[in-house]
Protein backbone atom coordinates (compact mmCIF):
# COMPACT_ATOMS: atom_id res chain seq x y z
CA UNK A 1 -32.07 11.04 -1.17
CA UNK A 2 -32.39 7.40 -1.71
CA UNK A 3 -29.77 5.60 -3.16
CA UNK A 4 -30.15 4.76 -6.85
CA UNK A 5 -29.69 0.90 -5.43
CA UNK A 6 -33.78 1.53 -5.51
CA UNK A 7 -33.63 1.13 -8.91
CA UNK A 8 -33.70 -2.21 -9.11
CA UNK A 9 -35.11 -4.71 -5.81
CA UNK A 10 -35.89 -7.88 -8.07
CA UNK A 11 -35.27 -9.90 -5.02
CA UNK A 12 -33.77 -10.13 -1.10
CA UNK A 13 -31.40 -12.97 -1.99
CA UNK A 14 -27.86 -12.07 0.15
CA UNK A 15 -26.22 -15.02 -1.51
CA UNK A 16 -22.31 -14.39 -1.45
CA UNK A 17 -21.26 -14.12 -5.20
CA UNK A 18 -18.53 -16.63 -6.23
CA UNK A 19 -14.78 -15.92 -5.35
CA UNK A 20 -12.05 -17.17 -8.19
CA UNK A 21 -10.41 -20.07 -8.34
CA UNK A 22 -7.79 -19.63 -6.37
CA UNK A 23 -4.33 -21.70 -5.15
CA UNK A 24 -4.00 -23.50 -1.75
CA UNK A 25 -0.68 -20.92 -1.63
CA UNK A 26 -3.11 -17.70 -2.54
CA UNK A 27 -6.31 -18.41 -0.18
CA UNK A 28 -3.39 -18.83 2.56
CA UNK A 29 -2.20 -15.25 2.56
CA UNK A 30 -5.44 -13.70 1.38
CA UNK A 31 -6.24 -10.87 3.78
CA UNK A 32 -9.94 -8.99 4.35
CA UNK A 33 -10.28 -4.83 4.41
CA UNK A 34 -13.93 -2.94 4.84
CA UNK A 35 -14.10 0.20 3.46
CA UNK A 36 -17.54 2.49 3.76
CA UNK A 37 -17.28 5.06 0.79
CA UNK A 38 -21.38 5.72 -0.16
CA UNK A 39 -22.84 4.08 -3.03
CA UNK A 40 -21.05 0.32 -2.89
CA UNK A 41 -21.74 -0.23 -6.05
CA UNK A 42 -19.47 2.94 -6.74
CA UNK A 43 -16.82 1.69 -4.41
CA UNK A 44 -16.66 -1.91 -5.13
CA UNK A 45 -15.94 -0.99 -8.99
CA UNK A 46 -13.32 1.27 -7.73
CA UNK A 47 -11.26 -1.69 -6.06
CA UNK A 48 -11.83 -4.61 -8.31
CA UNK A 49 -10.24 -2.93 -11.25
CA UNK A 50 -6.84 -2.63 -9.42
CA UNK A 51 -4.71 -6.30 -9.55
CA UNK A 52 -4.30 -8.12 -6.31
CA UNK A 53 -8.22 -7.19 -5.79
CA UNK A 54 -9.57 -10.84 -5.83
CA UNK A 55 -13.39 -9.63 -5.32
CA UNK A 56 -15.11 -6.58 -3.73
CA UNK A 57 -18.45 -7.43 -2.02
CA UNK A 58 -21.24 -5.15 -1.62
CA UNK A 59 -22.54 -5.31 1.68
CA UNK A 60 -23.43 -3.01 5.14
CA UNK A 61 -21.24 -3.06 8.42
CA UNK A 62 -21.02 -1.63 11.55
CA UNK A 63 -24.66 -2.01 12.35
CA UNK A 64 -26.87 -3.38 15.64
CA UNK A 65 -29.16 -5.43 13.39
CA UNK A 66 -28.73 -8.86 12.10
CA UNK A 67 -28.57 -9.45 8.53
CA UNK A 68 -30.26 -6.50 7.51
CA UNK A 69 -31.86 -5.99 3.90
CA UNK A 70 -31.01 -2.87 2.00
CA UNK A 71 -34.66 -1.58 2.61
CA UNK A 72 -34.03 -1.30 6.26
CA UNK A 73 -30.31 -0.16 5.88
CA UNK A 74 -31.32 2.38 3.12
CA UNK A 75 -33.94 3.81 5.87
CA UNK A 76 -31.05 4.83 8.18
CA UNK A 77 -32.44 3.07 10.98
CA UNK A 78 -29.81 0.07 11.59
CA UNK A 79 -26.71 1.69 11.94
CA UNK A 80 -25.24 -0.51 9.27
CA UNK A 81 -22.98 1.74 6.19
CA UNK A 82 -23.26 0.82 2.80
CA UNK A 83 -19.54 -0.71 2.78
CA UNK A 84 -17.55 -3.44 0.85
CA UNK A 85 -15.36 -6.43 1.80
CA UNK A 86 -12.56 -6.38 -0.10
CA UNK A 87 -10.32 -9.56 -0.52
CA UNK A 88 -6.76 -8.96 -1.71
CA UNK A 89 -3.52 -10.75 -2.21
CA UNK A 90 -0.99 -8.35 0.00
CA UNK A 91 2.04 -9.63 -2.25
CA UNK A 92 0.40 -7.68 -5.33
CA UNK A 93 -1.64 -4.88 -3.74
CA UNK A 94 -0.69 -3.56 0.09
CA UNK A 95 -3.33 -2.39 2.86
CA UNK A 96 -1.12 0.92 2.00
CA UNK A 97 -2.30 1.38 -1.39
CA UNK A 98 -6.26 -0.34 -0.70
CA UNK A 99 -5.75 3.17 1.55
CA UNK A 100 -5.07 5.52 -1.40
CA UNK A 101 -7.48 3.96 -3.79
CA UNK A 102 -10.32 4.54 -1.22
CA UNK A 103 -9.29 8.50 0.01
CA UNK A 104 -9.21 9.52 -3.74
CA UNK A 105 -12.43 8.01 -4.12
CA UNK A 106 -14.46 9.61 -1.57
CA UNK A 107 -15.21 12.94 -0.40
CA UNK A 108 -13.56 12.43 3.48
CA UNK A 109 -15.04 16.23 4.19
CA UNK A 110 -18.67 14.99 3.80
CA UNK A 111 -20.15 14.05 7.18
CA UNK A 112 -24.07 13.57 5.82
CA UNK A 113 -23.70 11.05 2.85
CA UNK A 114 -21.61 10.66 0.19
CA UNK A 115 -22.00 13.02 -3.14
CA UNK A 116 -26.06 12.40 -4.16
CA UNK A 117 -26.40 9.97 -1.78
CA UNK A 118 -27.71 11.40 1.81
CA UNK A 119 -28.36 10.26 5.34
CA UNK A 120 -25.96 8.65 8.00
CA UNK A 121 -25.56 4.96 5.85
CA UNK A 122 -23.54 6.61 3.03
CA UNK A 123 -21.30 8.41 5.18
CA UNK A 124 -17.65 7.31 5.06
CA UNK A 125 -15.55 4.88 7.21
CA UNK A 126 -12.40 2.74 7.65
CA UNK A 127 -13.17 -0.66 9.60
CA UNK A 128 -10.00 -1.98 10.66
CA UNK A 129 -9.59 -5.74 10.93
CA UNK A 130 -6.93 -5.65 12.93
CA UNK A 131 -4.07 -3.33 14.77
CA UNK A 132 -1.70 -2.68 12.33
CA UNK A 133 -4.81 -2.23 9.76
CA UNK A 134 -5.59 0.65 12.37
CA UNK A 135 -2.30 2.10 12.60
CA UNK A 136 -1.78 2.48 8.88
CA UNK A 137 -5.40 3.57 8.66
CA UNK A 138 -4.37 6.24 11.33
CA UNK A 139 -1.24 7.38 9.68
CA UNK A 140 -2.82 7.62 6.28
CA UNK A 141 -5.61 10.16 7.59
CA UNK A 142 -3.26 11.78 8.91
CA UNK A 143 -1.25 12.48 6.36
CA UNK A 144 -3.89 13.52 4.08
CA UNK A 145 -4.86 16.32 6.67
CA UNK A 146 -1.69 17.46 6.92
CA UNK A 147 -1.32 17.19 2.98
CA UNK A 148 -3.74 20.07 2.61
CA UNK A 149 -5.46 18.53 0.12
CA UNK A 150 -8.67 19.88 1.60
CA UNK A 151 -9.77 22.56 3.61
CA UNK A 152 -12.15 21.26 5.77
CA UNK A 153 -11.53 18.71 8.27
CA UNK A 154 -11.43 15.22 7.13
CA UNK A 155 -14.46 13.61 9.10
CA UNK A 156 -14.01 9.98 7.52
CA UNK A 157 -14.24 7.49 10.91
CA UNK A 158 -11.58 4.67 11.83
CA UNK A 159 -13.16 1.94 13.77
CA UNK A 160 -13.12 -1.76 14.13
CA UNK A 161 -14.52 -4.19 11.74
CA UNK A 162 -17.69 -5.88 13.15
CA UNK A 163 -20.21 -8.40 11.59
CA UNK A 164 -20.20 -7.49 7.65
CA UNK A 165 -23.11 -8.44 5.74
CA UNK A 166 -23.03 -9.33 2.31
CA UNK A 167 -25.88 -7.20 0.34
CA UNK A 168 -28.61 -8.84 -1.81
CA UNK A 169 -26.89 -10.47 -4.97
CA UNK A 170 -29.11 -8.10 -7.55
CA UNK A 171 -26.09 -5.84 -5.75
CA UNK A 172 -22.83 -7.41 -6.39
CA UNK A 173 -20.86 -6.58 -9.75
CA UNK A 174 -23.88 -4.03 -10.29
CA UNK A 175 -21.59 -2.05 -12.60
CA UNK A 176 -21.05 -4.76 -14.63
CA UNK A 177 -24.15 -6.12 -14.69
CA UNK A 178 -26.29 -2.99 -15.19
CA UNK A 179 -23.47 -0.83 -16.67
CA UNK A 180 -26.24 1.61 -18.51
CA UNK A 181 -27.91 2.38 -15.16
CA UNK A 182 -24.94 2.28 -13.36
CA UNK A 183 -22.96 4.70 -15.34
CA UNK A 184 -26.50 7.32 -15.61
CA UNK A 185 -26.36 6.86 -11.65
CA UNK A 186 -22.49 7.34 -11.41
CA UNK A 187 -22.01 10.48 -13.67
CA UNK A 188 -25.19 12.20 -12.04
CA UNK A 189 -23.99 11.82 -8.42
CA UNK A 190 -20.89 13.93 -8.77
CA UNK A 191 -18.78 11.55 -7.67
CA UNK A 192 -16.20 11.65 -10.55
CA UNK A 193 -16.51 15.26 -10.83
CA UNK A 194 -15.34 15.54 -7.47
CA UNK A 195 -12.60 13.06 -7.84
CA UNK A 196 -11.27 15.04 -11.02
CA UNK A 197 -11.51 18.30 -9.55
CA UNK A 198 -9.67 16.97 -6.72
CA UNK A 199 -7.09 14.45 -7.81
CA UNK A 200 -6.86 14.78 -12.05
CA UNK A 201 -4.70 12.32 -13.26
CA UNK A 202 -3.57 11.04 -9.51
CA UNK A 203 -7.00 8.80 -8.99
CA UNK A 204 -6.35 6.99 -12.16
CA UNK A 205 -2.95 5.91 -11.23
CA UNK A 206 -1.41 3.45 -8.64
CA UNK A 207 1.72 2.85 -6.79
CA UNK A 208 2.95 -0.08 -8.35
CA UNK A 209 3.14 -3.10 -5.77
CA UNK A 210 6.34 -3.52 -6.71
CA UNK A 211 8.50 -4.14 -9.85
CA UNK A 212 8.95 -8.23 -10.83
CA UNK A 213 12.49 -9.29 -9.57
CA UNK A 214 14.94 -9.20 -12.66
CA UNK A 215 15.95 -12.49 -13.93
CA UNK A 216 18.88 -13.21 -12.00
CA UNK A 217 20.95 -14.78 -14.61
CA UNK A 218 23.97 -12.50 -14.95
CA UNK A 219 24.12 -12.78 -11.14
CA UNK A 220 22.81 -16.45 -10.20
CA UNK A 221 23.81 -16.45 -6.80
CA UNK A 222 21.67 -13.79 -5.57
CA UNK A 223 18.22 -15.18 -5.40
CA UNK A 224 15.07 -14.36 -3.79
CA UNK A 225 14.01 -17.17 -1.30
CA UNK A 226 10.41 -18.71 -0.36
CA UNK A 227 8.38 -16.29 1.50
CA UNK A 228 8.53 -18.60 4.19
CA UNK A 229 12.14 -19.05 4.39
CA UNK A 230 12.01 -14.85 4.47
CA UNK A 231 9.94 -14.59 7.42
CA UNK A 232 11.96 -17.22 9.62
CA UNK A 233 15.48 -15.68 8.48
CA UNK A 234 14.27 -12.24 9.05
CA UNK A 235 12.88 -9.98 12.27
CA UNK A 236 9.82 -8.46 12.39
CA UNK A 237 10.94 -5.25 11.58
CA UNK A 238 13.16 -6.48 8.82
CA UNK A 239 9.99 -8.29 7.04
CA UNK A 240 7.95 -5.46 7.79
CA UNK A 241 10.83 -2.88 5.98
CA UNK A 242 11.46 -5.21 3.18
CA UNK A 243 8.74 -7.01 2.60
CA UNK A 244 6.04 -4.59 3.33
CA UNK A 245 7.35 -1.31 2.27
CA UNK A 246 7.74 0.04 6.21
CA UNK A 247 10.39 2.72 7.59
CA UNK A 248 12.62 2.22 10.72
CA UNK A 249 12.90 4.99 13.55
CA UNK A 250 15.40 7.58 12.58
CA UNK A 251 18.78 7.75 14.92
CA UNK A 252 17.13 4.24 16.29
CA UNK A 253 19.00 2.03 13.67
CA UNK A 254 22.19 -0.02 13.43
CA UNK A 255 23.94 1.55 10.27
CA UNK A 256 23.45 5.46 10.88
CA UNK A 257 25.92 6.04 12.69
CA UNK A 258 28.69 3.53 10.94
CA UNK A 259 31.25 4.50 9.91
CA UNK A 260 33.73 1.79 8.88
CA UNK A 261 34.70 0.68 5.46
CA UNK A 262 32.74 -2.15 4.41
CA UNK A 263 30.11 -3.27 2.09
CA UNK A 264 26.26 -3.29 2.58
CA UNK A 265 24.39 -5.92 1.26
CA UNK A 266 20.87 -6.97 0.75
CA UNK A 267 19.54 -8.55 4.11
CA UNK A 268 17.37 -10.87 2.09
CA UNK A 269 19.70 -12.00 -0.54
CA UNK A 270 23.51 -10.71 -0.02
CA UNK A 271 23.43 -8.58 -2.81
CA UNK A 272 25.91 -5.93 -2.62
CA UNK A 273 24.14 -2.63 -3.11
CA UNK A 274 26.27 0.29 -1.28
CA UNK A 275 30.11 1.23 -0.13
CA UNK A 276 31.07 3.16 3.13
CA UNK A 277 33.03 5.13 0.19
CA UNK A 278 29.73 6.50 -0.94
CA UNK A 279 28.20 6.59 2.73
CA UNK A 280 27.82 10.18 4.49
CA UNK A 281 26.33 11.96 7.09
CA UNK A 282 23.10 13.17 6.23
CA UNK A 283 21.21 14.46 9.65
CA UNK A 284 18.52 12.59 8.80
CA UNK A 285 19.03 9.65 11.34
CA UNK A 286 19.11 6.98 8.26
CA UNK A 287 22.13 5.60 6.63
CA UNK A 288 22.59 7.77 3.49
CA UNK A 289 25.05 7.33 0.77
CA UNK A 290 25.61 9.50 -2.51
CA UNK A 291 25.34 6.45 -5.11
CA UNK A 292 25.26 2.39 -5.05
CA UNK A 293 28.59 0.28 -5.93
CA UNK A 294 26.34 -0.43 -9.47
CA UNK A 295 23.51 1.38 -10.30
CA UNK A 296 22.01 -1.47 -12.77
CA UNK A 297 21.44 -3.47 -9.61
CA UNK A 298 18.73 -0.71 -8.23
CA UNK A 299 15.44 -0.91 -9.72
CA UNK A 300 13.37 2.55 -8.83
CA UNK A 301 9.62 3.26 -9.04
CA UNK A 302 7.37 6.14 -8.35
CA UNK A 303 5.63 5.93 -4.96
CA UNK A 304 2.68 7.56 -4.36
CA UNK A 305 1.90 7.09 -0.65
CA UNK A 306 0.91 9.12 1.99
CA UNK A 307 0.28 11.56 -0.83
CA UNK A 308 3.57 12.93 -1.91
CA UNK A 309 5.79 11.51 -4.75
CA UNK A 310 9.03 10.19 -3.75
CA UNK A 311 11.25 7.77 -5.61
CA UNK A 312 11.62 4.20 -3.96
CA UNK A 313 14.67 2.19 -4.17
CA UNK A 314 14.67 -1.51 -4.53
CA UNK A 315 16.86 -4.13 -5.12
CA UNK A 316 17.26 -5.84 -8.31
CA UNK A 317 16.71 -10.00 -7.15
CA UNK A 318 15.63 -9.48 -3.97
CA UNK A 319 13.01 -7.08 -4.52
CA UNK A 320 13.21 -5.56 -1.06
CA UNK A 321 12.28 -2.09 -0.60
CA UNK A 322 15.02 -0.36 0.61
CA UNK A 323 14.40 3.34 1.23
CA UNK A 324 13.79 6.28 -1.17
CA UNK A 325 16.49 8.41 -3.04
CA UNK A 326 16.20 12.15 -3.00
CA UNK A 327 17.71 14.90 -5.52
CA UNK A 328 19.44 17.10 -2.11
CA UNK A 329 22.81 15.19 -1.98
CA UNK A 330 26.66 16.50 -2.09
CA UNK A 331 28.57 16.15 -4.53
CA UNK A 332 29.29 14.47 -7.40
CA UNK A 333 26.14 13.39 -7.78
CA UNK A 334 23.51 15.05 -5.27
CA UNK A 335 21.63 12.30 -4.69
CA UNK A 336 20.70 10.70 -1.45
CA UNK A 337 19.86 7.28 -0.97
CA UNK A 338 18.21 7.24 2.30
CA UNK A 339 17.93 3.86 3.35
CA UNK A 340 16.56 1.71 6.09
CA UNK A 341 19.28 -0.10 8.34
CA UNK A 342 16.75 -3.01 8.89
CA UNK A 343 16.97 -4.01 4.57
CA UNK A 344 20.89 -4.32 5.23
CA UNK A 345 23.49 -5.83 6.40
CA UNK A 346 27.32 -4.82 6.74
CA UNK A 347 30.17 -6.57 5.53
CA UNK A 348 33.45 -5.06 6.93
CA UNK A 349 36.12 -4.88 4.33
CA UNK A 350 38.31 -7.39 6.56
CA UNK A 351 35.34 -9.82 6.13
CA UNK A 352 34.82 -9.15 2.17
CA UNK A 353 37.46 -11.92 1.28
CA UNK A 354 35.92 -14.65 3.39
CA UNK A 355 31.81 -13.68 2.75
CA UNK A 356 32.36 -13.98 -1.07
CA UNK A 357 32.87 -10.13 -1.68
CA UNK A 358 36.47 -9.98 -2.57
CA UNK A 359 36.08 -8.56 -5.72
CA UNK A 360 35.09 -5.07 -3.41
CA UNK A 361 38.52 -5.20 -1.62
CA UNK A 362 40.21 -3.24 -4.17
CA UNK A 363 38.00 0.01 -3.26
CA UNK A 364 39.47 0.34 -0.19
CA UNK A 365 43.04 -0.29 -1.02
CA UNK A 366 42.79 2.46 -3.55
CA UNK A 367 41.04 4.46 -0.89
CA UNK A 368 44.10 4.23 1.48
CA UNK A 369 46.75 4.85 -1.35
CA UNK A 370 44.58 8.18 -1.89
């Protein structure tokens, strides 16, 4: 079946359609993903209506010939996938979550097309721009197949992005442009049928990116700094837990095993956020604790990824992500913060006094009079 893009062929113009004004700042840390998921014009309405999309353009990748036109794409004889180009800002929306939005979009089972929409250039893909866009493309499918959201075998390819070609411009923004036709195309594909049968409510919804830092003025001195002052105070693996949302290696960390009294504090800002008094041994190879020294400086939001629902924990100024907190802890409160070693640091309590903590020394001189 030919794509409903056949509707309408006013012209072959592949003019790229304008991009936002944008800051110096933005355009600097701007970052490209291709997605093929069918129809583009289904797709690219799918991203741009999440924030920290800047635009979605319709276009066809992965193919031998140069700048193709949708008549010879839509033949099946360039190798080219209807795909889009999507341009986000990765401090509002993550690779992580362009990942969700496209999986619960798409039929991954479907190796001949996409929903109406038949033949080899509607068939699903992830092109990877580079190797950690692979990696978290990788470990994405693979939690979905082990998710068991489906019981055939997800057949959606991962390979690297090549040439993309924009599509004519009659293409871009065709929802918005041609909404009528657009949404007789969409609800007779069986598209969002699928995607309600599938997901429900899920599809509609979106880890946040991340709640806005509380105003720190109860607590001036703990302040986010400049992203770039981040990156050159932190490690890679530091940036990538806090800043990005990543997880550590379990039993491969600095504080799961520690087991002085002390304070830990937010690597980013010095917040204090948990006591060894609250610290226990979980077996999970992560530093775990049963509660924070004050629970109005932990900000926690649904997370969505890798399709389960957890509970994240952040910090309050900072903002870093910190680890997730779990309703299978001891006593008193059977909770577990499970946190990442790389989003902390430790303050021994014979240090507290000098680093600007000594208002946390009493806690362990009523712990040795108990």
């Amino acid at each position: 079946m030919a794509n409903a893009c056949s509707l309408q062929q006013p012209n072959a113009d592949q003019t790229p359609k304008p991009t936002p004004d944008l800051t110096e700042a933005q355009k600097e840390r701007l970052q490209l993903a291709t997605f093929a998921g069918g129809c583009f014009w289904c797709t690219e309405s799918d991203f741009e209506k999440h924030d920290g999309v800047i635009e979605a353009v319709s276009g066809y990748a992965g193919g031998s010939v140069e700048n193709p036109t949708y008549n010879q794409v839509s033949s099946g004889s360039t190798g080219h996938r209807e795909a889009v180009q999507v341009t986000f800002d990765p401090q509002v929306i993550s690779y992580e979550q362009l990942l969700e939005i496209f999986w619960e979009h798409i039929n991954p089972t479907d190796g001949g097309g996409a929903f109406a929409d038949r033949g080899f250039q509607y068939t699903s893909a992830i092109f990877y721009q580079n190797d950690e866009q692979r990696q978290l493309a990788e470990q994405s499918k693979a939690a979905l197949e082990a998710s068991g959201k489906f019981d055939k075998p997800i057949v959606t390819k991962i390979l690297p992005a090549s040439q993309f070609y924009p599509a004519e411009e009659y293409h871009q923004d065709y929802y918005k442009k041609n909404p009528l036709k657009y949404g007789l195309y969409r609800s007779g594909s069986g598209r969002d049928d699928f995607i309600a049968e599938t997901w429900g409510d899920e599809a509609k919804t979106l880890s946040a990116p991340g709640p806005t830092p509380a105003e720190a003025t109860d607590r001036p001195e703990y302040t986010k700094p400049p992203e770039a002052e981040i990156k050159s105070m932190l490690t890679d693996l530091q940036y990538k837990v806090t800043q990005k949302e990543g997880t550590e290696k379990p039993f491969d960390n600095e504080y799961w095993d520690e087991h002085r009294d002390g304070i830990y504090v937010d690597i980013v800002s010095g917040e204090p956020l948990f006591s060894s008094r609250d610290k226990y041994e979980s077996g999970t190879g992560w530093p775990s604790f049963t509660q924070p020294l004050d629970a109005g400086d932990i900000v926690t939001k649904e997370d969505r990824k890798l399709f389960s629902v957890r509970t994240e924990v952040r910090s309050k100024y900072a903002d870093s992500h910190l680890g997730h907190v779990f309703e299978d802890g001891p006593k008193p409160t059977g909770l577990r913060y499970c946190l990442n070693s790389a989003a902390l640091r430790f303050v021994p309590k014979e240090d507290l006094e000098k680093e600007g903590y000594g208002e946390y020394v009493g806690l362990f001189e009523e712990q040795a009079e108990t």
